[in-house]
Protein backbone atom coordinates (compact mmCIF):
# COMPACT_ATOMS: atom_id res chain seq x y z
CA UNK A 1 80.16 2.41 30.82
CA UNK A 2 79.41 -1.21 30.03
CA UNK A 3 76.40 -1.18 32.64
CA UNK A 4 74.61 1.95 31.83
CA UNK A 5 72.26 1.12 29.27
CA UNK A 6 71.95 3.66 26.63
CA UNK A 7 68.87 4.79 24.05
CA UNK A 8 69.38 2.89 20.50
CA UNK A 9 66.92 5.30 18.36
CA UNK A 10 66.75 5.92 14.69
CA UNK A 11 68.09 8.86 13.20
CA UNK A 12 67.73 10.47 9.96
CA UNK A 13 69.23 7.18 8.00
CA UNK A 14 69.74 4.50 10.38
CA UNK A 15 70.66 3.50 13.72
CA UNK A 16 74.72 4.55 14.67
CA UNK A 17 76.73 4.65 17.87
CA UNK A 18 80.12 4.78 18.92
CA UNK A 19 82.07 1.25 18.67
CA UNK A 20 81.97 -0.21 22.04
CA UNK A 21 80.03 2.42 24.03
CA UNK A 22 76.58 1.77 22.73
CA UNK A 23 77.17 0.29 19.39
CA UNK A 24 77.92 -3.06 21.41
CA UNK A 25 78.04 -7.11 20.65
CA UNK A 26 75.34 -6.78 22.30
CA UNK A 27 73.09 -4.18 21.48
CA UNK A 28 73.36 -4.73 17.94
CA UNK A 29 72.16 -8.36 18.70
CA UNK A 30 69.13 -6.65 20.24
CA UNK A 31 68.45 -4.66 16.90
CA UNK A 32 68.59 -7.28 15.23
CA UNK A 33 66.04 -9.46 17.11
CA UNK A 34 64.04 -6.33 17.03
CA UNK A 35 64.32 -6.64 13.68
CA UNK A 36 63.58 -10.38 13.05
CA UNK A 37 60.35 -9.47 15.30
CA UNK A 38 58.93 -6.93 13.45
CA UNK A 39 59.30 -8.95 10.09
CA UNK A 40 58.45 -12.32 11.72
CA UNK A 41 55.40 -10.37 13.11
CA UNK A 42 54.36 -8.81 9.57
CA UNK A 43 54.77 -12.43 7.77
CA UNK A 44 52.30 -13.71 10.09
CA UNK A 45 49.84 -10.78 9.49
CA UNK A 46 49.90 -11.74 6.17
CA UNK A 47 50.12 -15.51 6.15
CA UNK A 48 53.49 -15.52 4.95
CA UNK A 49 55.60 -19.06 5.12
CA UNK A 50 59.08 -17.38 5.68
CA UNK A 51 61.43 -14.08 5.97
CA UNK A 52 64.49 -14.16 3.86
CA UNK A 53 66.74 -11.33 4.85
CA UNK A 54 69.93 -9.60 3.11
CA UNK A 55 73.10 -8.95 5.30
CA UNK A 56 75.81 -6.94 4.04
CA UNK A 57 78.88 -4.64 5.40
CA UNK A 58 81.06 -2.09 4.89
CA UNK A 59 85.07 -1.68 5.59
CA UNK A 60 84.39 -0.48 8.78
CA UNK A 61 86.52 -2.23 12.30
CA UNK A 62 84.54 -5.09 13.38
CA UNK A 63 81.85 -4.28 10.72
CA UNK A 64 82.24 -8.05 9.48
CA UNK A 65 81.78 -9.42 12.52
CA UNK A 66 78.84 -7.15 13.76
CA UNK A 67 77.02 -8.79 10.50
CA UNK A 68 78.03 -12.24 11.89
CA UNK A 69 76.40 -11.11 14.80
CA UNK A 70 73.67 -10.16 12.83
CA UNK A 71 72.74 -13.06 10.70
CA UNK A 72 73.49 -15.21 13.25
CA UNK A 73 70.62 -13.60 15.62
CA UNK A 74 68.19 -13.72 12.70
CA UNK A 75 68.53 -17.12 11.65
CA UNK A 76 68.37 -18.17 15.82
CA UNK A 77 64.96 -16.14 15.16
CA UNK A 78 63.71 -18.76 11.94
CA UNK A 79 65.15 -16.28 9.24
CA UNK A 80 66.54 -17.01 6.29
CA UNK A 81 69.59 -15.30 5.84
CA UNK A 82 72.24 -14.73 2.90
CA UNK A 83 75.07 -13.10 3.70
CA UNK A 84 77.84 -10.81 1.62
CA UNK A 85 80.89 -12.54 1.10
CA UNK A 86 83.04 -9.68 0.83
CA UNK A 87 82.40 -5.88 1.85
CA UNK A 88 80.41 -4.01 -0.34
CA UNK A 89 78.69 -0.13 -0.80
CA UNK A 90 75.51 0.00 0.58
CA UNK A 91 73.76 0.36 -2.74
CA UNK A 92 75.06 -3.54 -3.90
CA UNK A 93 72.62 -4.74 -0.75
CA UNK A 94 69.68 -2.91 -1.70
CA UNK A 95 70.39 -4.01 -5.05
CA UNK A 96 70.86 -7.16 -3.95
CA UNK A 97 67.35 -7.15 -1.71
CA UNK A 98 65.38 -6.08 -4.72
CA UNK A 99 66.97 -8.34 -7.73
CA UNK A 100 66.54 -11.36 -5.40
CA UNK A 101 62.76 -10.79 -4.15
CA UNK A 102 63.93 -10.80 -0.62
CA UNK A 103 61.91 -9.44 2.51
CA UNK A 104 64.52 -6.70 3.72
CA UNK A 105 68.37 -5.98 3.67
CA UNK A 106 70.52 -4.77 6.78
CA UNK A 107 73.55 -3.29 6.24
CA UNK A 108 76.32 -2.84 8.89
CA UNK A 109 77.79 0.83 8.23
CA UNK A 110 78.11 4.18 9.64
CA UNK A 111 78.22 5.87 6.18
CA UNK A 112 80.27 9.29 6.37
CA UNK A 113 80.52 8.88 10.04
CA UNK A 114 83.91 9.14 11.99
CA UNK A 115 85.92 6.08 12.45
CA UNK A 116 84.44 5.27 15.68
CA UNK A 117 81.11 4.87 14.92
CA UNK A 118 79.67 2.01 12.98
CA UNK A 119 75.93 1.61 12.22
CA UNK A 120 72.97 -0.42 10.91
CA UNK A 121 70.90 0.80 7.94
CA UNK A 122 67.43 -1.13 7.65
CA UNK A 123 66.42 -1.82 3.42
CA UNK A 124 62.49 -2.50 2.49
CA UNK A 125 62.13 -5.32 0.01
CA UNK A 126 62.17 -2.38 -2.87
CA UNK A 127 65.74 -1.86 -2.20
CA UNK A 128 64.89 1.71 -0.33
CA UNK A 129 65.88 2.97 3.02
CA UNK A 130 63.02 1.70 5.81
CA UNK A 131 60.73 4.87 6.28
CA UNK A 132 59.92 5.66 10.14
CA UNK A 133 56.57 3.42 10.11
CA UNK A 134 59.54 0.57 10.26
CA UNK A 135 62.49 2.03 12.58
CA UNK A 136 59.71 3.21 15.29
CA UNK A 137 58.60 -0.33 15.54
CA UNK A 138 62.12 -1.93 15.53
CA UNK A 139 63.02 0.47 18.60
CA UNK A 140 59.68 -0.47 20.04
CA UNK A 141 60.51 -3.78 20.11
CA UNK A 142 64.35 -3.27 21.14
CA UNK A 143 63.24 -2.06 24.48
CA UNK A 144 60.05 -4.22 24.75
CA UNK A 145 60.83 -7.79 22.82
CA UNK A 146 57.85 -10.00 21.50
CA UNK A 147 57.99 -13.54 20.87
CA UNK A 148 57.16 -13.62 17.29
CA UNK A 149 57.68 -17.73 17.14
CA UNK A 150 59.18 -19.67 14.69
CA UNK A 151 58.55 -18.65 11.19
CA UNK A 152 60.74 -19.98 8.83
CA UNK A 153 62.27 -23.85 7.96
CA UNK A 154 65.20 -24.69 7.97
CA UNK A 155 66.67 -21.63 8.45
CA UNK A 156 70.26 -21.74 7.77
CA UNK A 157 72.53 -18.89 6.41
CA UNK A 158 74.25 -18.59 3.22
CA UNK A 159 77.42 -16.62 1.88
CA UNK A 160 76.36 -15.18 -1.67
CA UNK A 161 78.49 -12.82 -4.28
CA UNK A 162 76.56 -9.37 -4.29
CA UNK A 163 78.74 -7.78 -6.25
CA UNK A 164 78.45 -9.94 -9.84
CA UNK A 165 74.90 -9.11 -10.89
CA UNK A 166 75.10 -5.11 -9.29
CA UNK A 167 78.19 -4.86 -12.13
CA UNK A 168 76.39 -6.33 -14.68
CA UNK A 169 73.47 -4.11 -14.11
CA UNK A 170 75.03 -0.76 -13.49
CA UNK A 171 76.94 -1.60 -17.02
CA UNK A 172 73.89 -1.98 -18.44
CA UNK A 173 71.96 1.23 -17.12
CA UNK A 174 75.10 3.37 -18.78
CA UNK A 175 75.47 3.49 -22.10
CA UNK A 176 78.13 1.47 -22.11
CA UNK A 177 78.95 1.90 -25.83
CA UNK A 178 78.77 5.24 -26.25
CA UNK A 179 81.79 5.50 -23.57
CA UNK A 180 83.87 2.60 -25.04
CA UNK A 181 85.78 4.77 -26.84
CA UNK A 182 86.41 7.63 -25.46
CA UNK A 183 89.91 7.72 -23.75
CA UNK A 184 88.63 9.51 -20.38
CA UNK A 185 91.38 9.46 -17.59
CA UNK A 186 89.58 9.97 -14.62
CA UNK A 187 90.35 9.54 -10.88
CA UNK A 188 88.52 7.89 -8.33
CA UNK A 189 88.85 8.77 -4.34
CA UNK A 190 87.12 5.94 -2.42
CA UNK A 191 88.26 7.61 0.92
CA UNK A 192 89.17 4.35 2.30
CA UNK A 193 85.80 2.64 2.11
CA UNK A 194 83.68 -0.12 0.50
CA UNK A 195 83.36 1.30 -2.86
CA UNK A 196 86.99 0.46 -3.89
CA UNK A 197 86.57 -1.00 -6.95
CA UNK A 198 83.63 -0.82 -8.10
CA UNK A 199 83.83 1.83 -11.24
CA UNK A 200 86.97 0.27 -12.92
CA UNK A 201 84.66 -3.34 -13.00
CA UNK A 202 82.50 -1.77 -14.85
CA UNK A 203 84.28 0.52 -17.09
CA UNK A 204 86.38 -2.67 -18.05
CA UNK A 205 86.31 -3.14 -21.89
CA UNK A 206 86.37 0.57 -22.65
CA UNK A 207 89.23 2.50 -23.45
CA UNK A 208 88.71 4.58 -19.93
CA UNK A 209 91.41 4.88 -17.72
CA UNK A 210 90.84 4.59 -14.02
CA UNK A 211 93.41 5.70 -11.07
CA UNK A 212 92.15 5.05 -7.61
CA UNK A 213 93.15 6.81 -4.35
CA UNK A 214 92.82 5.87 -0.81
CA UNK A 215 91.46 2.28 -2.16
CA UNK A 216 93.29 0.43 0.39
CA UNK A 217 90.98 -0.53 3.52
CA UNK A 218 92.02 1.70 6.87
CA UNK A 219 89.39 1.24 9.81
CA UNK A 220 90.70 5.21 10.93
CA UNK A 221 90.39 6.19 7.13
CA UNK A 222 93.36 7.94 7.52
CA UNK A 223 92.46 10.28 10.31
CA UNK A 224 89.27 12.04 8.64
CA UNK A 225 85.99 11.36 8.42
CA UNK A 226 84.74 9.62 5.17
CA UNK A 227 82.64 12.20 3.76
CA UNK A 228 83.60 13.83 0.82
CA UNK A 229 83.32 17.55 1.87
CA UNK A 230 86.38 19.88 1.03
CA UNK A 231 87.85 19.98 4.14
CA UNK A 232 88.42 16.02 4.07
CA UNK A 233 89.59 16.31 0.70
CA UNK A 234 93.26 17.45 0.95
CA UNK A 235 94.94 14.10 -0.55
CA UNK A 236 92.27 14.28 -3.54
CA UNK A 237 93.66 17.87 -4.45
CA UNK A 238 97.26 17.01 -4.24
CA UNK A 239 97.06 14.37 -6.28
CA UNK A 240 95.07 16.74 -9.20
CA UNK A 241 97.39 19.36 -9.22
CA UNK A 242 100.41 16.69 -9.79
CA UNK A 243 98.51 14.90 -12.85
CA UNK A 244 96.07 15.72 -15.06
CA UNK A 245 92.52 13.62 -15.24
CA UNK A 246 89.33 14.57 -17.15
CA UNK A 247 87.02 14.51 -14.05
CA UNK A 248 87.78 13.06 -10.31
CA UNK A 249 84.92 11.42 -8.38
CA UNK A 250 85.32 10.99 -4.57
CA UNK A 251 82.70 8.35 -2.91
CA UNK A 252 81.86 8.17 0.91
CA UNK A 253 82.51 5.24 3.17
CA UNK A 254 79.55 3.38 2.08
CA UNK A 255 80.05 4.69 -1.67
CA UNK A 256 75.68 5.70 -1.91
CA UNK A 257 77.40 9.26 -1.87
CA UNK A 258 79.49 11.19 -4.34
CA UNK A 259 81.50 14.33 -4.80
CA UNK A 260 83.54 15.21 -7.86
CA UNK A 261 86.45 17.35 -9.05
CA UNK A 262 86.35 18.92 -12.73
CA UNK A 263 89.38 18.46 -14.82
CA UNK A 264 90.68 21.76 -13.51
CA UNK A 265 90.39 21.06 -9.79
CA UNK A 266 87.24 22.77 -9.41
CA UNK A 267 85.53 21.03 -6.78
CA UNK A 268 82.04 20.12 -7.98
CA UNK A 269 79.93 20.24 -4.70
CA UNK A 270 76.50 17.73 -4.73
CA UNK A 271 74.15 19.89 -5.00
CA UNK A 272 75.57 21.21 -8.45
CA UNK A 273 75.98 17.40 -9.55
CA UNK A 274 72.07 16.63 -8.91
CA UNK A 275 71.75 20.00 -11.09
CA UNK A 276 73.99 18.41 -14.18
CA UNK A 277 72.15 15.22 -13.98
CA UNK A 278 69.01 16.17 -13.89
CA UNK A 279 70.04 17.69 -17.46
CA UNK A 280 71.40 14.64 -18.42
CA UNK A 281 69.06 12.67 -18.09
CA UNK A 282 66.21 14.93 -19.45
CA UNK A 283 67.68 16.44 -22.26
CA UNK A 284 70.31 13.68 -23.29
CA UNK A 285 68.89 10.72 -22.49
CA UNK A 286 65.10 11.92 -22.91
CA UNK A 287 63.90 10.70 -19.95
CA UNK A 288 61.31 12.07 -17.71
CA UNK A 289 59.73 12.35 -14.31
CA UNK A 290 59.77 14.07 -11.63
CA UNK A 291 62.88 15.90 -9.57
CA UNK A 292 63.18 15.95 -5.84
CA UNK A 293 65.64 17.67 -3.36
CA UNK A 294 65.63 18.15 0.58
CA UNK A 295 64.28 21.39 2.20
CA UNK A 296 68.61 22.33 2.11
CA UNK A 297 68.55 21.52 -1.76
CA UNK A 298 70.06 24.64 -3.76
CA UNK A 299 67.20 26.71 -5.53
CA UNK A 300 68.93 26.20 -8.70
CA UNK A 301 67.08 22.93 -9.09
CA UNK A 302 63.70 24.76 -8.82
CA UNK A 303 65.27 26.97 -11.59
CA UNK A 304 65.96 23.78 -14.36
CA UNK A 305 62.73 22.19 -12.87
CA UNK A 306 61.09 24.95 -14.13
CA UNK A 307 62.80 25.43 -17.18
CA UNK A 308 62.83 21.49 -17.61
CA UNK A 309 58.78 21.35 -17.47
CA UNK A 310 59.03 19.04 -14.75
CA UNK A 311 57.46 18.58 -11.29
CA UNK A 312 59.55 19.29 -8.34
CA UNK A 313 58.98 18.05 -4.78
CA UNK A 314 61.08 18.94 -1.32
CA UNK A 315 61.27 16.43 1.48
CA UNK A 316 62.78 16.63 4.71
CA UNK A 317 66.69 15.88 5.04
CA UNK A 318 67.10 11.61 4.55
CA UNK A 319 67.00 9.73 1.87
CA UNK A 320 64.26 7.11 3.17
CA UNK A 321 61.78 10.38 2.40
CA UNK A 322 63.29 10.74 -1.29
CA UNK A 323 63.33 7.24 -1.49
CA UNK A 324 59.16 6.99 -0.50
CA UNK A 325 58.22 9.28 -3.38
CA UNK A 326 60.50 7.21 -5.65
CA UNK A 327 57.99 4.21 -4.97
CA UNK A 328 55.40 6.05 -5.27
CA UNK A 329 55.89 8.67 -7.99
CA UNK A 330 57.46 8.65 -11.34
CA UNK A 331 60.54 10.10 -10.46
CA UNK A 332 63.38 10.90 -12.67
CA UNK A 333 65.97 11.59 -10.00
CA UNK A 334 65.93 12.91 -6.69
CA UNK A 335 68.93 14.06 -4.26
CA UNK A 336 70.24 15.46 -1.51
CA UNK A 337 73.02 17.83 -0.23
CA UNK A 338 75.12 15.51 1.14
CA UNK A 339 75.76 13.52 -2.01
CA UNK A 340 73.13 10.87 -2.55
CA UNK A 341 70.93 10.75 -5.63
CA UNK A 342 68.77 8.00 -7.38
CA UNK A 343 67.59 7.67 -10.62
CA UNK A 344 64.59 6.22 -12.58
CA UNK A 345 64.48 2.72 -13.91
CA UNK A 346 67.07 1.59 -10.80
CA UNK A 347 66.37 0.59 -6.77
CA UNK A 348 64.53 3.76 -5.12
CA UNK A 349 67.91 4.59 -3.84
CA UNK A 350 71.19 6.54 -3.08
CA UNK A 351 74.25 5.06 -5.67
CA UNK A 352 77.36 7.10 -5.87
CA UNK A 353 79.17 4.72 -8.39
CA UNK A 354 76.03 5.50 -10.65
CA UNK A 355 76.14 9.24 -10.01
CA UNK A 356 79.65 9.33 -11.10
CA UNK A 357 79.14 6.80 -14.37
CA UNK A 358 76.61 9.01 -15.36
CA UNK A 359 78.46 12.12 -15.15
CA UNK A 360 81.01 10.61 -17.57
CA UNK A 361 78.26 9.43 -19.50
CA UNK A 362 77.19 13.13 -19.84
CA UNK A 363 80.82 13.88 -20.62
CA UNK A 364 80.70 11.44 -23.80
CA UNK A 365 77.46 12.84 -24.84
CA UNK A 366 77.77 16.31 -24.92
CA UNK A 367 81.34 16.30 -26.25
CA UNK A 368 82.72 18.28 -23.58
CA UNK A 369 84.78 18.56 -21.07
CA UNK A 370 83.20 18.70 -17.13
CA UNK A 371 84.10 22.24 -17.23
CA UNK A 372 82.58 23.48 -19.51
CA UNK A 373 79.37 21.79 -18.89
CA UNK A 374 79.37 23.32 -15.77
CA UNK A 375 79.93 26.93 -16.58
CA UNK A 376 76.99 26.39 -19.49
CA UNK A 377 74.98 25.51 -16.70
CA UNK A 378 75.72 28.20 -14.09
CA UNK A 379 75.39 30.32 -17.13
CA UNK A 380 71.89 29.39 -17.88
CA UNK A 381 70.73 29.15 -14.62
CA UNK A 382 72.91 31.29 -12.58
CA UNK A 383 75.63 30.34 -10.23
CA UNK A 384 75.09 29.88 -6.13
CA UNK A 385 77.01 29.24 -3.62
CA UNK A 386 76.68 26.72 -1.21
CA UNK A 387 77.95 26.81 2.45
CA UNK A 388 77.84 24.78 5.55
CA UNK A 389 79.21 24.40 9.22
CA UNK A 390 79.07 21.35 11.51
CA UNK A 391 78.92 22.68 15.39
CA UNK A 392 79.28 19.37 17.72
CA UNK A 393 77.61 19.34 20.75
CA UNK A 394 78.78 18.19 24.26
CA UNK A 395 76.23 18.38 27.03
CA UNK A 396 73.80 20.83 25.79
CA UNK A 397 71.02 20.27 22.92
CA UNK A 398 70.02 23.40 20.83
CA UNK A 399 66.29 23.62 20.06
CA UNK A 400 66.68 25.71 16.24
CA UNK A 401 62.68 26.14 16.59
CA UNK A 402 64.00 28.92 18.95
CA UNK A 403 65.10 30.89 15.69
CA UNK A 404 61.74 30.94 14.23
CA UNK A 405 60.63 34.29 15.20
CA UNK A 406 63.96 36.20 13.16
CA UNK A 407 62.66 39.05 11.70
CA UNK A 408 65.83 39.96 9.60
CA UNK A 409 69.41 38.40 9.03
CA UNK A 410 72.46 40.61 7.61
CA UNK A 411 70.07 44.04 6.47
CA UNK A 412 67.61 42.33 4.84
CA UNK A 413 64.14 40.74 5.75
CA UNK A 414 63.27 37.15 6.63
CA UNK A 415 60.08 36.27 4.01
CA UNK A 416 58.94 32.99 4.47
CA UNK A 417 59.91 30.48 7.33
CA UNK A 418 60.20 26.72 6.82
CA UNK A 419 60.22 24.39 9.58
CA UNK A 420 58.95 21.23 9.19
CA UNK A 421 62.78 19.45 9.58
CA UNK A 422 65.08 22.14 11.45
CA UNK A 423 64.20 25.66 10.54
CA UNK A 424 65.00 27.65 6.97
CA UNK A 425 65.17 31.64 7.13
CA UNK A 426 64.79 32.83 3.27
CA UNK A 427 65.10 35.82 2.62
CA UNK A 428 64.00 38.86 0.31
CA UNK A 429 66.41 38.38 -2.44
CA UNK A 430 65.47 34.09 -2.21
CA UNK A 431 69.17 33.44 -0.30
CA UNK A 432 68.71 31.46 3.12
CA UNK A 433 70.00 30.18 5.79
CA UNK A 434 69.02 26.87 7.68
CA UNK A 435 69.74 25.23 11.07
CA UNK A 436 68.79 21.38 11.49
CA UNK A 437 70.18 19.33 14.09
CA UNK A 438 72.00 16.12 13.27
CA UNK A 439 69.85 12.76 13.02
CA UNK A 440 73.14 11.03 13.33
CA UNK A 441 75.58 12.50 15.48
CA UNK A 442 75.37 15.10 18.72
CA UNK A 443 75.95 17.92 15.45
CA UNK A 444 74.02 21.20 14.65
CA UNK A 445 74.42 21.76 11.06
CA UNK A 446 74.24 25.68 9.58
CA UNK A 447 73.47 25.81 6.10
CA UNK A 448 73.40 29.00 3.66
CA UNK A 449 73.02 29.82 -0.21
CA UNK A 450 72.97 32.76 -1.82
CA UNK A 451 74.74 34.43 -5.34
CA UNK A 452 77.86 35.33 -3.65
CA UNK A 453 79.91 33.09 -1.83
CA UNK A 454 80.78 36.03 0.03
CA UNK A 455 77.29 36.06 1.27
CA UNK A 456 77.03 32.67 1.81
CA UNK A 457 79.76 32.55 4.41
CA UNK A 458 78.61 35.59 6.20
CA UNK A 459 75.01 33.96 6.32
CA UNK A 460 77.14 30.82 7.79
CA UNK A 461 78.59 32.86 10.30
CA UNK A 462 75.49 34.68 11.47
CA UNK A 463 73.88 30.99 11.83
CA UNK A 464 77.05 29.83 13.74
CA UNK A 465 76.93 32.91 16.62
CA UNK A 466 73.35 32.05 17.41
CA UNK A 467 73.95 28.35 18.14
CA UNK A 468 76.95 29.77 20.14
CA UNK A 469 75.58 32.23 21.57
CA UNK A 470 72.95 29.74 22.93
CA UNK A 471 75.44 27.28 24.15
């Protein structure tokens, strides 16, 4: 395997590859001299003196070392480079990119990947993921190298604490006093990954009680795949029906994602958490700006949109193209199904420890438990049901634009088509169903919402036997 050279492209957020097939020593040295090109190359467009560049990692095997690899590379290449001294959520190095004025962050993770995989995730100098005018460049220059010459002075590289000034400003974007007091005991799953601490640091000082799960740091993270979907959520749900807690949040391996469990062990799934905090923020806080969501995003946030009196927008699936409109628009938050949202006034990115601060923050506003927040909300705004179904691939690749021309799924007519990322069926009564392939692993994804969970599944199902069927 070691001599067949293999494709390093840029998926949906970042470059990832299986530990020591093509995510290599060496490959990753050549991303990141692609890297130091392209940013050596744009200081000297613009008569810049230097490139100072972020490096962090995740808990991830080797994931320290691959940023060794990393910096080390960068600063052969006259770049400046300051280094995490610990490992940290991706959010704390886009954090860290944008409070310290710096060119661009990389950050050695493959997210909610499987343990085998590790990854590299590219950060603009505003703290947001690097849009494809970036990653298209960096591959260019993977396979075809330029000599960019020697930019920087004494380039050296330098160890620096992340993690201080991301706690002190996350405890200042909450409203820290308002949730001194209140004697939440709430749960916190970090599914073995970087974010193992992170919420109890800043919660210190108020009468909040955190328990964490699955903090400890396990390269296999336990056997599943840290992404906090049901099905990888057993442990979590053990745990709440043998104590009681006020509300459970569950982060993914990089901890810019988020999942959460009412007090009752109702599982809370993203797409209704982007709902509840788009009310926060609005009608609590009285902020405003716009909302986003990805072309999967439930229809329930076009419903408080509307009700809300603010604009709405729909991206493709990533959160580079949420993150774009967050530089460029007012927006008050934006999210997508998987679990990563942003918010005004913060880095145009993904935060799960936020996410989940803010739900408690809601909690202590309202004066009510998660629950019943919830069920006002379904009850205003009606109740859908989310589904979804990961098909891996072997050999074959499906092309979805294939299901384009579907007249009519389950007895009722197909209405309008969507298919600028993947293609989305909707149908008469507005439930749909949507088949995308993976940007990050060989994966078709099969997506459905509706009223009835019932339906949901079956619109699941239907989505599954064509990939299948293709196959």
């Amino acid at each position: 395997m070691s001599g067949v050279k293999r494709e390093i492209k840029f998926g949906t957020d970042g470059w990832r590859g299986v530990i020591g097939d093509n995510f290599t020593f060496k490959n990753v040295g050549r991303v990141a001299k692609a890297v130091a090109d392209y940013y050596n190359l744009k200081a000297r467009e613009h008569s810049k003196a230097c490139v100072r560049i972020a490096v962090g990692y995740d808990t991830r095997f080797l994931s320290e070392k691959f940023a060794r690899i990393v910096s080390e590379v960068l600063v052969r290449e006259g770049i400046s480079v300051i280094v995490s001294n610990r490992s940290i959520p991706t959010p704390t190095l886009s954090f860290a990119v944008e409070k310290r004025k710096l060119t661009a962050g990389i950050m050695i993770t493959a997210s909610h990947n499987p343990c085998e995989y590790n990854g590299i995730k590219i950060k603009t100098a505003s703290g947001g993921a690097a849009g494809i005018e970036v990653t298209s460049e960096v591959e260019k220059l993977v396979e075809r190298p330029k000599k960019a010459g020697w930019i920087g002075k004494n380039a050296k590289i330098e160890e620096a604490d992340f993690v201080k000034d991301y706690i002190r400003f996350l405890k200042g974007y909450i409203d820290f006093e308002r949730l001194r007091n209140m004697k939440f005991r709430v749960l916190v799953d970090a599914m073995h990954g970087s974010g193992n601490s992170f919420i109890a640091e800043i919660l210190k000082g108020s009468r909040i009680k955190v328990e964490f799960i699955r903090s400890d740091i396990n390269p296999s993270f336990g056997g599943l795949r840290p992404e906090p979907v049901l099905e990888n959520l057993a442990p979590t749900v053990a745990r709440l029906k043998k104590d009681r807690f006020d509300l459970c949040l569950v982060l993914d391996g990089d901890a810019d994602r988020i999942a959460a469990f009412a007090g009752n062990g109702e599982f809370i799934y993203p797409q209704k958490i982007l709902g509840l905090l788009t009310l926060h923020l609005r009608q609590d806080r009285k902020m405003s700006g716009g909302v986003v969501k990805t072309i999967v995003g439930t229809n329930m946030i076009d419903a408080i949109a509307k009700k809300l009196g603010l604009p709405l927008y729909e991206t493709p699936v990533g959160f580079k193209y949420i993150s774009e409109l967050m530089v460029k628009k007012e927006i008050l938050v934006g999210g997508e199904e998987a679990g990563g949202m942003g918010f005004k006034g913060y880095i145009p990115e993904r935060d799960g420890s936020l996410a989940g601060l803010l739900l408690l923050e809601m909690m202590a506003y309202r004066k009510k438990n998660m629950l019943a927040i919830l069920r006002e909300m379904e009850k205003e705004f009606g109740r859908y049901y989310y589904w979804r179904d990961d098909l891996k691939l072997k050999q074959s690749k499906v092309n979805v634009r294939n299901f384009k021309k579907i007249k009519r799924i389950l007895g009722q007519d197909v209405v309008l088509v969507k298919d600028y990322d993947g293609v989305k069926l909707i149908r008469q009564d507005t439930s749909w169903l949507m088949l995308r392939a993976s940007g990050t692993e060989p994966i078709v994804r099969v997506y459905a919402e509706s009223k009835s969970q019932a339906t949901s599944r079956r619109l699941v199902e239907f989505g599954s036997r064509l990939i299948k069927n293709v196959l």
